[in-house]
PDB file of N, CA and C in Angstrom:
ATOM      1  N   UNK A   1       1.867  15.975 -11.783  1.00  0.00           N
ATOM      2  CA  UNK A   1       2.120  14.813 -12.614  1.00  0.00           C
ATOM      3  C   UNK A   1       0.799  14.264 -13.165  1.00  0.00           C
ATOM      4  N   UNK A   2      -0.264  14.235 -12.310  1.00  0.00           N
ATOM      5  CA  UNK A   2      -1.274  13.153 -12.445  1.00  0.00           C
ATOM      6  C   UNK A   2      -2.434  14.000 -11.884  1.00  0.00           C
ATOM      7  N   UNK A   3      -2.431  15.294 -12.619  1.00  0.00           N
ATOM      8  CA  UNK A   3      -3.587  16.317 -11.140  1.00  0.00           C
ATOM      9  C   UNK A   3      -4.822  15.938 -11.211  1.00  0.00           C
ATOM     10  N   UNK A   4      -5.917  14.850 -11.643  1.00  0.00           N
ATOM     11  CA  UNK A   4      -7.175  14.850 -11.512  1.00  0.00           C
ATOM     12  C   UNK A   4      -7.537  13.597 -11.317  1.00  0.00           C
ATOM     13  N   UNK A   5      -6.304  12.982 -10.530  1.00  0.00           N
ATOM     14  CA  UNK A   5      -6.021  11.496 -10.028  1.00  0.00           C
ATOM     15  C   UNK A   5      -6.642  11.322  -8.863  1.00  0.00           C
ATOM     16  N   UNK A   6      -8.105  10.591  -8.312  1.00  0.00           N
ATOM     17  CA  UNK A   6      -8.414  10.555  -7.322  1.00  0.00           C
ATOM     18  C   UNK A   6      -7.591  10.208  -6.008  1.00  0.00           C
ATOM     19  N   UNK A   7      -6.888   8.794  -6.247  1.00  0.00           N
ATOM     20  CA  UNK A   7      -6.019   8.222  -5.520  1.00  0.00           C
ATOM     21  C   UNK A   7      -5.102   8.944  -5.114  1.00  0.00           C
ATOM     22  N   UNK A   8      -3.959  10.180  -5.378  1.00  0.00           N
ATOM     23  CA  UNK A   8      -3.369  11.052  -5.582  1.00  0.00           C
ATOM     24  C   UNK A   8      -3.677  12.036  -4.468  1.00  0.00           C
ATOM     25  N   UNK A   9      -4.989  12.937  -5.258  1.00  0.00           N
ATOM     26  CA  UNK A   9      -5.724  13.835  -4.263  1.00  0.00           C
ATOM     27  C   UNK A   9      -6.082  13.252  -2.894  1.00  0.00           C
ATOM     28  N   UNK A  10      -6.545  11.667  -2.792  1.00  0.00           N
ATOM     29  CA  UNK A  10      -6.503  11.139  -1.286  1.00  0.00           C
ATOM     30  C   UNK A  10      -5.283  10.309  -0.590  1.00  0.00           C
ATOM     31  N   UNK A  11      -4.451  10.492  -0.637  1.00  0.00           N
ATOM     32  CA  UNK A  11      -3.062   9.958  -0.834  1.00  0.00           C
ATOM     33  C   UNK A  11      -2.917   9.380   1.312  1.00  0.00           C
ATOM     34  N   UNK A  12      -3.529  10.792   1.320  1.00  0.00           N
ATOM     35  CA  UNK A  12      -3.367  10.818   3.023  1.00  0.00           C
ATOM     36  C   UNK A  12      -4.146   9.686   3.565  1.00  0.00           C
ATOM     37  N   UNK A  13      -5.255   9.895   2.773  1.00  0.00           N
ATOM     38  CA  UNK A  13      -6.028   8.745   3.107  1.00  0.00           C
ATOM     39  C   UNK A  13      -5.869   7.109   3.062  1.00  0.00           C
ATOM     40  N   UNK A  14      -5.440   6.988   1.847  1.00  0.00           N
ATOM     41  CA  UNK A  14      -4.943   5.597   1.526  1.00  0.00           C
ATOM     42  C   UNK A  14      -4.219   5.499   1.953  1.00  0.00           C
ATOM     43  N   UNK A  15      -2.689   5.946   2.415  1.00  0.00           N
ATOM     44  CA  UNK A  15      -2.136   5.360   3.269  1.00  0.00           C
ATOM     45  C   UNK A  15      -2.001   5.111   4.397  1.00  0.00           C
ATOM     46  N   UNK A  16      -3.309   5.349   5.151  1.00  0.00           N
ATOM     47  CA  UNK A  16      -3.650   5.290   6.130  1.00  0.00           C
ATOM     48  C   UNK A  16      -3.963   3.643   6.850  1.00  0.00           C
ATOM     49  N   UNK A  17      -4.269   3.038   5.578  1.00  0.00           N
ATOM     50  CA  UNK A  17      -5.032   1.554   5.177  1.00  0.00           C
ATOM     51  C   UNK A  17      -3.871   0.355   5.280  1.00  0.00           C
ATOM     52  N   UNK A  18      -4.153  -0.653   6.193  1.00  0.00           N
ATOM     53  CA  UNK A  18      -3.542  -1.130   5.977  1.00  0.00           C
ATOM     54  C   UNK A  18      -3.212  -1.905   4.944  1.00  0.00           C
ATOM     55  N   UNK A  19      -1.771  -3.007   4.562  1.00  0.00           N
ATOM     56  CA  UNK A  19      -1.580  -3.784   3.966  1.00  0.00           C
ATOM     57  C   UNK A  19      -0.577  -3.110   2.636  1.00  0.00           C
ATOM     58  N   UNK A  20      -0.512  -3.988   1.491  1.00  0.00           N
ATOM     59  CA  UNK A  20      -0.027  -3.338   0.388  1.00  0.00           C
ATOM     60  C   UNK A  20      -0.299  -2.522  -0.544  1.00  0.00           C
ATOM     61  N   UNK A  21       0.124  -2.040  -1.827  1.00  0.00           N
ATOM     62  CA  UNK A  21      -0.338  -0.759  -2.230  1.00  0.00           C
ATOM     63  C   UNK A  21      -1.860  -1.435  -2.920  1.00  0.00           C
ATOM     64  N   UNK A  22      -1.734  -2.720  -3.520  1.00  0.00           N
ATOM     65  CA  UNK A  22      -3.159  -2.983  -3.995  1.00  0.00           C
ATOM     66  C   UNK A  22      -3.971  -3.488  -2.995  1.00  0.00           C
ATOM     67  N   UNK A  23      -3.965  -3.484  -1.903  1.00  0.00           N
ATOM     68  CA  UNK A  23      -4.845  -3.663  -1.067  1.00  0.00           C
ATOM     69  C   UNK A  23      -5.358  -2.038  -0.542  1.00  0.00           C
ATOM     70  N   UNK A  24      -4.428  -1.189  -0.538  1.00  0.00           N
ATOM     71  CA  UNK A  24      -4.751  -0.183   0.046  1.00  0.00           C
ATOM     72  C   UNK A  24      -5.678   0.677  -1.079  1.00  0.00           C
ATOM     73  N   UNK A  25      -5.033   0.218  -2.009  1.00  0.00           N
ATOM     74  CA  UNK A  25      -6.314   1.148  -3.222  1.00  0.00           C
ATOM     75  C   UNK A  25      -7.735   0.256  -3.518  1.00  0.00           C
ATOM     76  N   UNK A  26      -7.466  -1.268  -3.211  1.00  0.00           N
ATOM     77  CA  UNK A  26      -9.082  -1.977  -2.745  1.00  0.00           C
ATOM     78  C   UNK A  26     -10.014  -1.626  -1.531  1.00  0.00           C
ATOM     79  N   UNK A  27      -8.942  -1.439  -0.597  1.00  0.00           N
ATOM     80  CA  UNK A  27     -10.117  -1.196   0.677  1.00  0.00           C
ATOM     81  C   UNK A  27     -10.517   0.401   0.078  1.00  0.00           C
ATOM     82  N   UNK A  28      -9.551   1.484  -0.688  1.00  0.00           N
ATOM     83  CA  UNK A  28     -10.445   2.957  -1.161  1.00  0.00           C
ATOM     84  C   UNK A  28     -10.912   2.809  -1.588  1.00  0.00           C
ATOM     85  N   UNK A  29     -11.120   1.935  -3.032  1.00  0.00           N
ATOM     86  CA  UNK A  29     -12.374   1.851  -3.412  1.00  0.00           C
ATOM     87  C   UNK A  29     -13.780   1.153  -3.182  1.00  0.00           C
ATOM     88  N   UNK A  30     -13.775   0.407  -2.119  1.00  0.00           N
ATOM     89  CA  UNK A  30     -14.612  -0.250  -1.822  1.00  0.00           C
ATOM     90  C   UNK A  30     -15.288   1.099  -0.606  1.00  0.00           C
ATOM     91  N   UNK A  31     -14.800   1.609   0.269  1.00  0.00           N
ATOM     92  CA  UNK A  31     -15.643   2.683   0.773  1.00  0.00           C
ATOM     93  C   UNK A  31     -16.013   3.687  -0.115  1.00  0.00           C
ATOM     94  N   UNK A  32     -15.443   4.541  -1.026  1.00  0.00           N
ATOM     95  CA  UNK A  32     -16.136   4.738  -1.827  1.00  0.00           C
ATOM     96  C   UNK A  32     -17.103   4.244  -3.041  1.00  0.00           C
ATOM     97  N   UNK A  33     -17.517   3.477  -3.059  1.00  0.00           N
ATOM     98  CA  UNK A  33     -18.287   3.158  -4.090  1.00  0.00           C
ATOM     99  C   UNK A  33     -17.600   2.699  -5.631  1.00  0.00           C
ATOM    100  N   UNK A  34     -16.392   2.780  -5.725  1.00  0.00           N
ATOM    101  CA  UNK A  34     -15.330   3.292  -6.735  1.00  0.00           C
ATOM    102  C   UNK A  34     -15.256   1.926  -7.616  1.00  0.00           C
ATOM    103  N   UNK A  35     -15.132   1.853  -8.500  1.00  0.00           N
ATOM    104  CA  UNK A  35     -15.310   0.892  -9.755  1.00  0.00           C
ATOM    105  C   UNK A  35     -13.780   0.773  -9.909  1.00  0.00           C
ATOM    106  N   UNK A  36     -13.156  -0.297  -9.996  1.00  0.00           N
ATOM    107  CA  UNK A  36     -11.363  -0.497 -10.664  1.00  0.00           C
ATOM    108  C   UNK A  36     -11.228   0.056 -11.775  1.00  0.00           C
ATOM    109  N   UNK A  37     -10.081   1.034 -12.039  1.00  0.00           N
ATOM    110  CA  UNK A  37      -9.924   1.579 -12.567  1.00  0.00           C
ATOM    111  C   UNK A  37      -8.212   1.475 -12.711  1.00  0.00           C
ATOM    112  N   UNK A  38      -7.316   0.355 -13.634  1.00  0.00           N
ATOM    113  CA  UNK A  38      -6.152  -0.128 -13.812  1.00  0.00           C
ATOM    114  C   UNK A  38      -5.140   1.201 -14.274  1.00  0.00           C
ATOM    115  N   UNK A  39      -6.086   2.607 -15.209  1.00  0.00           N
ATOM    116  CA  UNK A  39      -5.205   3.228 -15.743  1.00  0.00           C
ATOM    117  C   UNK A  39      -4.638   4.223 -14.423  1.00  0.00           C
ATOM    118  N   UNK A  40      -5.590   4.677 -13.696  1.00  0.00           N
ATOM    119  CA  UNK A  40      -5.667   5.591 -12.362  1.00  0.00           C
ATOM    120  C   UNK A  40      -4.719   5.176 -11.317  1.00  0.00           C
ATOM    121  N   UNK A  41      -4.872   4.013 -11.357  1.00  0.00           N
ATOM    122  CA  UNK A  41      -4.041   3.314 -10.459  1.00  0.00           C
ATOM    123  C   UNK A  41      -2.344   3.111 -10.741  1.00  0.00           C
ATOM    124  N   UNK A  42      -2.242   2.914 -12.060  1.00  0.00           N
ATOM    125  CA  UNK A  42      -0.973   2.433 -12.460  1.00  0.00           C
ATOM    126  C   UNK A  42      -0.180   3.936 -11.927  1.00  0.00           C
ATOM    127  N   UNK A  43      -1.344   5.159 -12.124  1.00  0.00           N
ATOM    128  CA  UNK A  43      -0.855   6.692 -12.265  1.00  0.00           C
ATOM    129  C   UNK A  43      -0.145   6.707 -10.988  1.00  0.00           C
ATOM    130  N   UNK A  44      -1.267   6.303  -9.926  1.00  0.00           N
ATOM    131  CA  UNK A  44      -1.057   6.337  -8.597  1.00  0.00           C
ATOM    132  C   UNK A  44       0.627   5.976  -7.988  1.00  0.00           C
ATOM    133  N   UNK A  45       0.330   4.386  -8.658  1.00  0.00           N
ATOM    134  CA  UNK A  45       1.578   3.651  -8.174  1.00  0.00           C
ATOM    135  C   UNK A  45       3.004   4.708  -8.556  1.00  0.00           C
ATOM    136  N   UNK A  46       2.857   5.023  -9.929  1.00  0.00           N
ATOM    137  CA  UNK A  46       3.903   5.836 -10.721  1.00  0.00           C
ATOM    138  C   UNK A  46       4.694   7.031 -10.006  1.00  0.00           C
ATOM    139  N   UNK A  47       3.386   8.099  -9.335  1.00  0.00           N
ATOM    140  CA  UNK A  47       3.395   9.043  -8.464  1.00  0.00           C
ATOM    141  C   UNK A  47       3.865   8.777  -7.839  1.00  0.00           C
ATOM    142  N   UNK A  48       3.768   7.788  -6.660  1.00  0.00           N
ATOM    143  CA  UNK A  48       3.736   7.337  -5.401  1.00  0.00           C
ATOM    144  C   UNK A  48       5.672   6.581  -5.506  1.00  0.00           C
ATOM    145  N   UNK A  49       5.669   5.986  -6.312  1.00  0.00           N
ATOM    146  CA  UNK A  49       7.230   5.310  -6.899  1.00  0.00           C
ATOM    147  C   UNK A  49       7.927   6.938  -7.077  1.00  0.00           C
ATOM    148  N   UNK A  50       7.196   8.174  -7.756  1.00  0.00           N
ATOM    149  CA  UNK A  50       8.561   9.401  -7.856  1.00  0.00           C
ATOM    150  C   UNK A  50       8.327   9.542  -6.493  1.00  0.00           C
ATOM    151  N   UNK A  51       7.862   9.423  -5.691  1.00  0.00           N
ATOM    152  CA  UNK A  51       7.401  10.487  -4.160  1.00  0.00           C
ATOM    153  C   UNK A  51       8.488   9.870  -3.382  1.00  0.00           C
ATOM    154  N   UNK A  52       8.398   8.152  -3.380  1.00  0.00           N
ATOM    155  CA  UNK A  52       9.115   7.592  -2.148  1.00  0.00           C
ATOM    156  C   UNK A  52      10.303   6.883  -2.929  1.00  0.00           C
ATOM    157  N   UNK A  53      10.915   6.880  -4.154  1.00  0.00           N
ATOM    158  CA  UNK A  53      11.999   6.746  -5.082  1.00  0.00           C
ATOM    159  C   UNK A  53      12.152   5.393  -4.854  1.00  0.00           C
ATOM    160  N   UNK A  54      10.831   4.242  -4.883  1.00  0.00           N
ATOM    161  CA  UNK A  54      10.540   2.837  -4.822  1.00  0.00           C
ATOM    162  C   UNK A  54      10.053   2.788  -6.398  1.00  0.00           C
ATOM    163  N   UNK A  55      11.091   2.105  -7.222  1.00  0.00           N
ATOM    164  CA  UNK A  55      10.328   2.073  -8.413  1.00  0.00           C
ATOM    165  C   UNK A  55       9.673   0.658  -8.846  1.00  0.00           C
ATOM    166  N   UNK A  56      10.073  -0.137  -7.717  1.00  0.00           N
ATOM    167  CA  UNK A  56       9.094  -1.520  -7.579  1.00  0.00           C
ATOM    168  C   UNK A  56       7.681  -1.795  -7.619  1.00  0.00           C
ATOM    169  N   UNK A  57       7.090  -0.081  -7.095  1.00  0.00           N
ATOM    170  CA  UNK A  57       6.058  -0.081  -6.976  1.00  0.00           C
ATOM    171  C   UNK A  57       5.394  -0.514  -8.204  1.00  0.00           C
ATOM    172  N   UNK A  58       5.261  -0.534  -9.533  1.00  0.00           N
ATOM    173  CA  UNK A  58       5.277  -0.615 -11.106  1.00  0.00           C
ATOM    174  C   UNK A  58       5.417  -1.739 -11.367  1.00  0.00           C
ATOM    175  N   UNK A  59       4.247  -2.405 -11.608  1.00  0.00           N
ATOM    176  CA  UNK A  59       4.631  -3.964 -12.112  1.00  0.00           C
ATOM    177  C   UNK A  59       4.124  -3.454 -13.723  1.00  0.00           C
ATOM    178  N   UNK A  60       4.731  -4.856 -14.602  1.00  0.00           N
ATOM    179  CA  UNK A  60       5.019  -4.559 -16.336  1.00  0.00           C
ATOM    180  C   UNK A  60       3.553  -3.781 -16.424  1.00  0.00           C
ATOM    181  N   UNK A  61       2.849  -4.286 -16.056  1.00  0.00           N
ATOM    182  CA  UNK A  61       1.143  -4.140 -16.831  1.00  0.00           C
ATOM    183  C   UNK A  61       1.096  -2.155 -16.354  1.00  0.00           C
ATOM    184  N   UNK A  62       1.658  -2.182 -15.186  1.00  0.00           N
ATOM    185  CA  UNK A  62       1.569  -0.654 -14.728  1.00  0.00           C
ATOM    186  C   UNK A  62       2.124   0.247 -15.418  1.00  0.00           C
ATOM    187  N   UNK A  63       3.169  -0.285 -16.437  1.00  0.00           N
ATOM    188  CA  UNK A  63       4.141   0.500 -17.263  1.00  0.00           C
ATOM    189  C   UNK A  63       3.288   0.594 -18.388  1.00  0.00           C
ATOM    190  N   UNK A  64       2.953  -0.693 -18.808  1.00  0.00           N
ATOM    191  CA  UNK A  64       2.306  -1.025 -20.364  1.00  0.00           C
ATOM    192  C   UNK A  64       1.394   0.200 -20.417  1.00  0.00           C
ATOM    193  N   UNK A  65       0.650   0.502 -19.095  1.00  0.00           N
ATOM    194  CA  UNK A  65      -0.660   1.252 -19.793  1.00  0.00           C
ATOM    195  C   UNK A  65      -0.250   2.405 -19.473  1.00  0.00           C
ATOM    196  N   UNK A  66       0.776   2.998 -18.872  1.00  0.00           N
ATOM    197  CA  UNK A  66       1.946   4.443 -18.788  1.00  0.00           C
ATOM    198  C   UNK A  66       2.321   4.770 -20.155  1.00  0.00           C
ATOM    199  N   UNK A  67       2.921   3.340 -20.929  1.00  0.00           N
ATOM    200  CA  UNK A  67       3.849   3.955 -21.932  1.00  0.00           C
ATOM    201  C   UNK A  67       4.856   4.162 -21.333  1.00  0.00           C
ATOM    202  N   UNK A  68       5.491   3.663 -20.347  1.00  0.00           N
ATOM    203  CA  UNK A  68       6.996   3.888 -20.188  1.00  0.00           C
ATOM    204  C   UNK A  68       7.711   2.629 -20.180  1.00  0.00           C
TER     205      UNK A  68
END
């Protein structure tokens, strides 16, 4: 869907973290060094919404920059 999606490729990792999905992609990027990045993320959430068939995960702004 999203193959050169960092968040994605560490999937195992982040959910490892506690709290919610934007907390869990703050505490990844804060050990990595990682700069916010809204489009990567929205990808993430998107992925992560087909994986576990939660399509809540997607707030408007997450769609807006999808295009869906």
């Amino acid at each position: 869907m999203y193959p050169n999606n960092i968040y994605i490729k560490n999937y195992a990792t982040i959910k490892k973290y506690p709290g919610d999905i934007g907390v869990q992609l703050d505490m990844f990027d804060n050990a990595h060094g990682l700069k916010h990045n809204a489009l990567a993320r929205a990808q993430y959430k998107h992925w992560r919404s087909v994986q576990t068939g939660v399509p809540e995960l997607l707030s408007v702004e997450d769609k807006r920059l999808l295009g869906i």
